[in-house]
N, C-alpha and C. Protein backbone atom coordinates (compact mmCIF):
# COMPACT_ATOMS: atom_id res chain seq x y z
N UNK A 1 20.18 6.10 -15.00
CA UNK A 1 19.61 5.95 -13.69
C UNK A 1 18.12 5.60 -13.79
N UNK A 2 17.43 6.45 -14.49
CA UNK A 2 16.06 5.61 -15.07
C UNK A 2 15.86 4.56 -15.09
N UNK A 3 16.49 3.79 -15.76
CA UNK A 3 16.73 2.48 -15.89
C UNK A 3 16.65 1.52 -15.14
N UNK A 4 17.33 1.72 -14.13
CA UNK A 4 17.61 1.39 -12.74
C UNK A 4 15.74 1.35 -12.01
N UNK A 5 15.79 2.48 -12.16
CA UNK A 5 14.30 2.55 -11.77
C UNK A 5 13.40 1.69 -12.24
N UNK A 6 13.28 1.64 -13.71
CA UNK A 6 12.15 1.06 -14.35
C UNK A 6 12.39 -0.58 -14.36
N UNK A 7 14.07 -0.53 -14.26
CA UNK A 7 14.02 -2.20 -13.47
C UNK A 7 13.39 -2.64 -12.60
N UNK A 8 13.63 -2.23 -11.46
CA UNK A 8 13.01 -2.93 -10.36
C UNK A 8 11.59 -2.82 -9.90
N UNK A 9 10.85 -1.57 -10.43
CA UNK A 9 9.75 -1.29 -10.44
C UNK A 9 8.89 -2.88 -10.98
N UNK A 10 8.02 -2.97 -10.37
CA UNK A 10 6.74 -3.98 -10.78
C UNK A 10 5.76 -3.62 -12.07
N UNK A 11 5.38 -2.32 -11.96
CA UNK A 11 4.50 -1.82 -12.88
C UNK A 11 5.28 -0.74 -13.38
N UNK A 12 6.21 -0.44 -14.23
CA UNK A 12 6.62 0.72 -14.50
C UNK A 12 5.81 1.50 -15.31
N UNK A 13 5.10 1.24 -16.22
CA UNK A 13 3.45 2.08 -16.94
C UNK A 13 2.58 2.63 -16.24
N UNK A 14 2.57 2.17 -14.69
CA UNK A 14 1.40 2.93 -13.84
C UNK A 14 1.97 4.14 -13.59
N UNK A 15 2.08 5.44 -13.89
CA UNK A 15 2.62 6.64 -13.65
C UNK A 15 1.46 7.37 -12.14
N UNK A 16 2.54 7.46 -11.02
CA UNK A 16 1.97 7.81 -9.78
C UNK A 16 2.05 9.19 -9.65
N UNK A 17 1.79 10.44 -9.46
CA UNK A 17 2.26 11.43 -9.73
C UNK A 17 1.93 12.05 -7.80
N UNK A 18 2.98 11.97 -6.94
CA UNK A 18 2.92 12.59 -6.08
C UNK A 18 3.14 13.74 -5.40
N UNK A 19 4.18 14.15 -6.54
CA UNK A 19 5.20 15.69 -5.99
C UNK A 19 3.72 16.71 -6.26
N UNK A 20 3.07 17.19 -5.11
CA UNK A 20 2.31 18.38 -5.30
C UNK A 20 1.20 17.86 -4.36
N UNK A 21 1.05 16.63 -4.23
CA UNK A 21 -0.67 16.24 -3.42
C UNK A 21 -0.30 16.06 -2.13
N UNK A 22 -1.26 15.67 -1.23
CA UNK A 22 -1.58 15.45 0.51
C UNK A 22 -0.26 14.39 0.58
N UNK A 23 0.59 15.12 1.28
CA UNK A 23 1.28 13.72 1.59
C UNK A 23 0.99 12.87 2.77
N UNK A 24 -0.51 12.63 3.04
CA UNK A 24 -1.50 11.75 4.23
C UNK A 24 -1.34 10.30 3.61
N UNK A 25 -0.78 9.44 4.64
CA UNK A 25 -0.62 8.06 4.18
C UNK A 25 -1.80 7.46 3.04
N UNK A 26 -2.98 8.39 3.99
CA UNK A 26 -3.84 7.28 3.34
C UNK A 26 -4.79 7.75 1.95
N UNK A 27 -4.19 9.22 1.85
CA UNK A 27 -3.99 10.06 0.45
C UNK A 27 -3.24 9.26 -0.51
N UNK A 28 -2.01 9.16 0.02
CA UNK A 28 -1.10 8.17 -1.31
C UNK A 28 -1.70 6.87 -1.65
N UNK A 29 -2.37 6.18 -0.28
CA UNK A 29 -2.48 4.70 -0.71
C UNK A 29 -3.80 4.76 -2.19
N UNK A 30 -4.55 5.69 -1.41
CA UNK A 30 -5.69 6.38 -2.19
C UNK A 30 -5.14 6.19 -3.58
N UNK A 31 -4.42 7.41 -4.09
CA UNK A 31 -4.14 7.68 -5.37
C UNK A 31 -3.82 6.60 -6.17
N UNK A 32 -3.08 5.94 -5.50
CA UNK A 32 -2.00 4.42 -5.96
C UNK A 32 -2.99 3.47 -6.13
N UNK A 33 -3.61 2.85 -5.48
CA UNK A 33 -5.19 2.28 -5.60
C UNK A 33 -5.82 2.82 -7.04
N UNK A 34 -6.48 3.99 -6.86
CA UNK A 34 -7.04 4.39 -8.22
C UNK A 34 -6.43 4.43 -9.34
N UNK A 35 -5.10 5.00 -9.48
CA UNK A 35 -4.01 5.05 -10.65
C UNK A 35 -4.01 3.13 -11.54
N UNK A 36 -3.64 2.27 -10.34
CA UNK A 36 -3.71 1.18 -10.55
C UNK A 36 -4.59 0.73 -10.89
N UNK A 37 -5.68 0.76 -10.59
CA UNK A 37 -7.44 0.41 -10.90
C UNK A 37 -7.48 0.86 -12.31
N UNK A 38 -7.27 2.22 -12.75
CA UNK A 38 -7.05 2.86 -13.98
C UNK A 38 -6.26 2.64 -15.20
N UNK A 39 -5.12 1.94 -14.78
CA UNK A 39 -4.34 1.37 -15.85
C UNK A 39 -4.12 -0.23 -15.82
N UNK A 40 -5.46 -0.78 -15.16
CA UNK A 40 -5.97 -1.91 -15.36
C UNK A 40 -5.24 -3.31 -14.71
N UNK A 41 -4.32 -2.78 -13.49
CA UNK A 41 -3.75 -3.80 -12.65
C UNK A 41 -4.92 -4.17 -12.12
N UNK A 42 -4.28 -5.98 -11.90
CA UNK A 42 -5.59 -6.64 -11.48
C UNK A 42 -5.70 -6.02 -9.98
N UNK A 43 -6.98 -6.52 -9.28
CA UNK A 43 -8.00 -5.97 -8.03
C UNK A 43 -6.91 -7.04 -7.05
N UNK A 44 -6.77 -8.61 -7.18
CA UNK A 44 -5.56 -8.99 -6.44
C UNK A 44 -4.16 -8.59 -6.45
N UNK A 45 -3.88 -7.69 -7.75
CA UNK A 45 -2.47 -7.21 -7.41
C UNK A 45 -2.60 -5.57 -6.24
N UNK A 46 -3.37 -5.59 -6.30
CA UNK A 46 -4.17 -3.93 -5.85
C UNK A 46 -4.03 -4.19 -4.34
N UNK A 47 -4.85 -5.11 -3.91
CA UNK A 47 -4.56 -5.92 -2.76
C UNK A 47 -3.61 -6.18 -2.10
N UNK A 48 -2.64 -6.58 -2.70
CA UNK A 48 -1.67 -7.20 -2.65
C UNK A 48 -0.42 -5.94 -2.23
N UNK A 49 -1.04 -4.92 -3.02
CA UNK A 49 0.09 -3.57 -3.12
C UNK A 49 -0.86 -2.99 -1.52
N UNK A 50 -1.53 -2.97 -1.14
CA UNK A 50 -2.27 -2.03 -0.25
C UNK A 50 -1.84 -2.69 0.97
N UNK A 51 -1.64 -3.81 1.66
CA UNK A 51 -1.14 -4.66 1.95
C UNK A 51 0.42 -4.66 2.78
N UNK A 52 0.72 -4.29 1.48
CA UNK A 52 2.29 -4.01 1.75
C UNK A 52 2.46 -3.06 2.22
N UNK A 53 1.72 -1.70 1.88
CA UNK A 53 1.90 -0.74 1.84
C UNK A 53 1.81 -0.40 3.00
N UNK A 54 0.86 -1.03 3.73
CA UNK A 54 0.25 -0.81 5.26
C UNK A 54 1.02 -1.54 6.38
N UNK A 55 1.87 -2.08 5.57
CA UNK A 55 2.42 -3.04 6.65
C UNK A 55 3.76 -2.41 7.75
N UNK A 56 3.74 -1.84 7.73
CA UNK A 56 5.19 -0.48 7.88
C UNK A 56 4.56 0.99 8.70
N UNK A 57 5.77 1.71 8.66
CA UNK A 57 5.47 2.68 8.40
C UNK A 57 5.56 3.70 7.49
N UNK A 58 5.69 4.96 7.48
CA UNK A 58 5.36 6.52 6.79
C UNK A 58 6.44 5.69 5.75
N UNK A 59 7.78 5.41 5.86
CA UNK A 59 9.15 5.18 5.00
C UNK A 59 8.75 4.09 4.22
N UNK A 60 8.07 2.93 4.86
CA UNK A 60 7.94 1.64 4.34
C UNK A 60 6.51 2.14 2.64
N UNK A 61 5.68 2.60 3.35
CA UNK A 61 4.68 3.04 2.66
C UNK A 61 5.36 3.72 1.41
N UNK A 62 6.44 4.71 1.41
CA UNK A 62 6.79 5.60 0.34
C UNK A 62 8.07 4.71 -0.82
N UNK A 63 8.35 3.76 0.49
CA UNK A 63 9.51 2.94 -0.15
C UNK A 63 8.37 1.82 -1.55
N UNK A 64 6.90 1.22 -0.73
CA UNK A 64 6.45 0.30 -1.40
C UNK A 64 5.76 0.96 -2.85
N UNK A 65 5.75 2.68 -2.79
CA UNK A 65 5.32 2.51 -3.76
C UNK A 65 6.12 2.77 -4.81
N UNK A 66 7.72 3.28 -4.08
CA UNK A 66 8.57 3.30 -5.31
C UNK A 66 8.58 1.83 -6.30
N UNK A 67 8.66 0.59 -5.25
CA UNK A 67 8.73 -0.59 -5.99
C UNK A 67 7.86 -1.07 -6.99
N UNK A 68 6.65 -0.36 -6.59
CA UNK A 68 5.35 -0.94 -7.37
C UNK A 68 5.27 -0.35 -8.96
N UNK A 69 5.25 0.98 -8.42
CA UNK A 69 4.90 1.90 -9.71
C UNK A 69 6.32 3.17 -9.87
N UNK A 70 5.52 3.97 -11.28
CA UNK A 70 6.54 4.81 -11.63
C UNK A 70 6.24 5.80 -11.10
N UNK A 71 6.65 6.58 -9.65
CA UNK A 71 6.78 8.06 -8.97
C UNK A 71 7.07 8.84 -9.75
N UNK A 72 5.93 10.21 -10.03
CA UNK A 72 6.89 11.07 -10.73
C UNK A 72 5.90 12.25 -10.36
C-alpha cells in the first residue's frame, strides 16, 4: 500500500509530518511551504503547490498535500 502512495505522490522525499500540529489551513500550508523550501523543491514548484492548495477547500487542501508530499 506504500507503494501506492509513493507512486502518485510528486515529491515522495519531502516528509510532511502532520499527525500532532494546528490543523489551521494556513498552519499546514505553512509547514508544507517550509518542509519544501527545506528539502530544496524549487520556489516555482512551491508556488505552484500553494496554489493548489488554496484553490478548494479544508478536503481539497488535505487531499493536495497528500499528492505533493509524503504525510506522515
Amino acid at each position: 500500500m506504500m507503494d501506492n502512495v509513493l507512486e502518485r505522490c510528486k515529491y515522495p522525499d519531502v516528509d510532511i509530518k502532520l499527525i500532532g500540529e494546528d490543523g489551521n489551513a494556513f498552519v499546514i500550508l505553512g509547514i508544507c511551504q517550509r518542509e519544501a523550501r527545506q528539502q530544496g523543491v524549487s520556489p516555482e514548484e512551491i508556488k505552484a503547490f500553494m496554489q493548489e492548495g488554496m484553490a478548494g477547500d479544508y478536503n481539497h487542501l488535505l487531499a493536495t498535500c497528500q499528492r505533493w508530499f509524503n504525510i506522515c
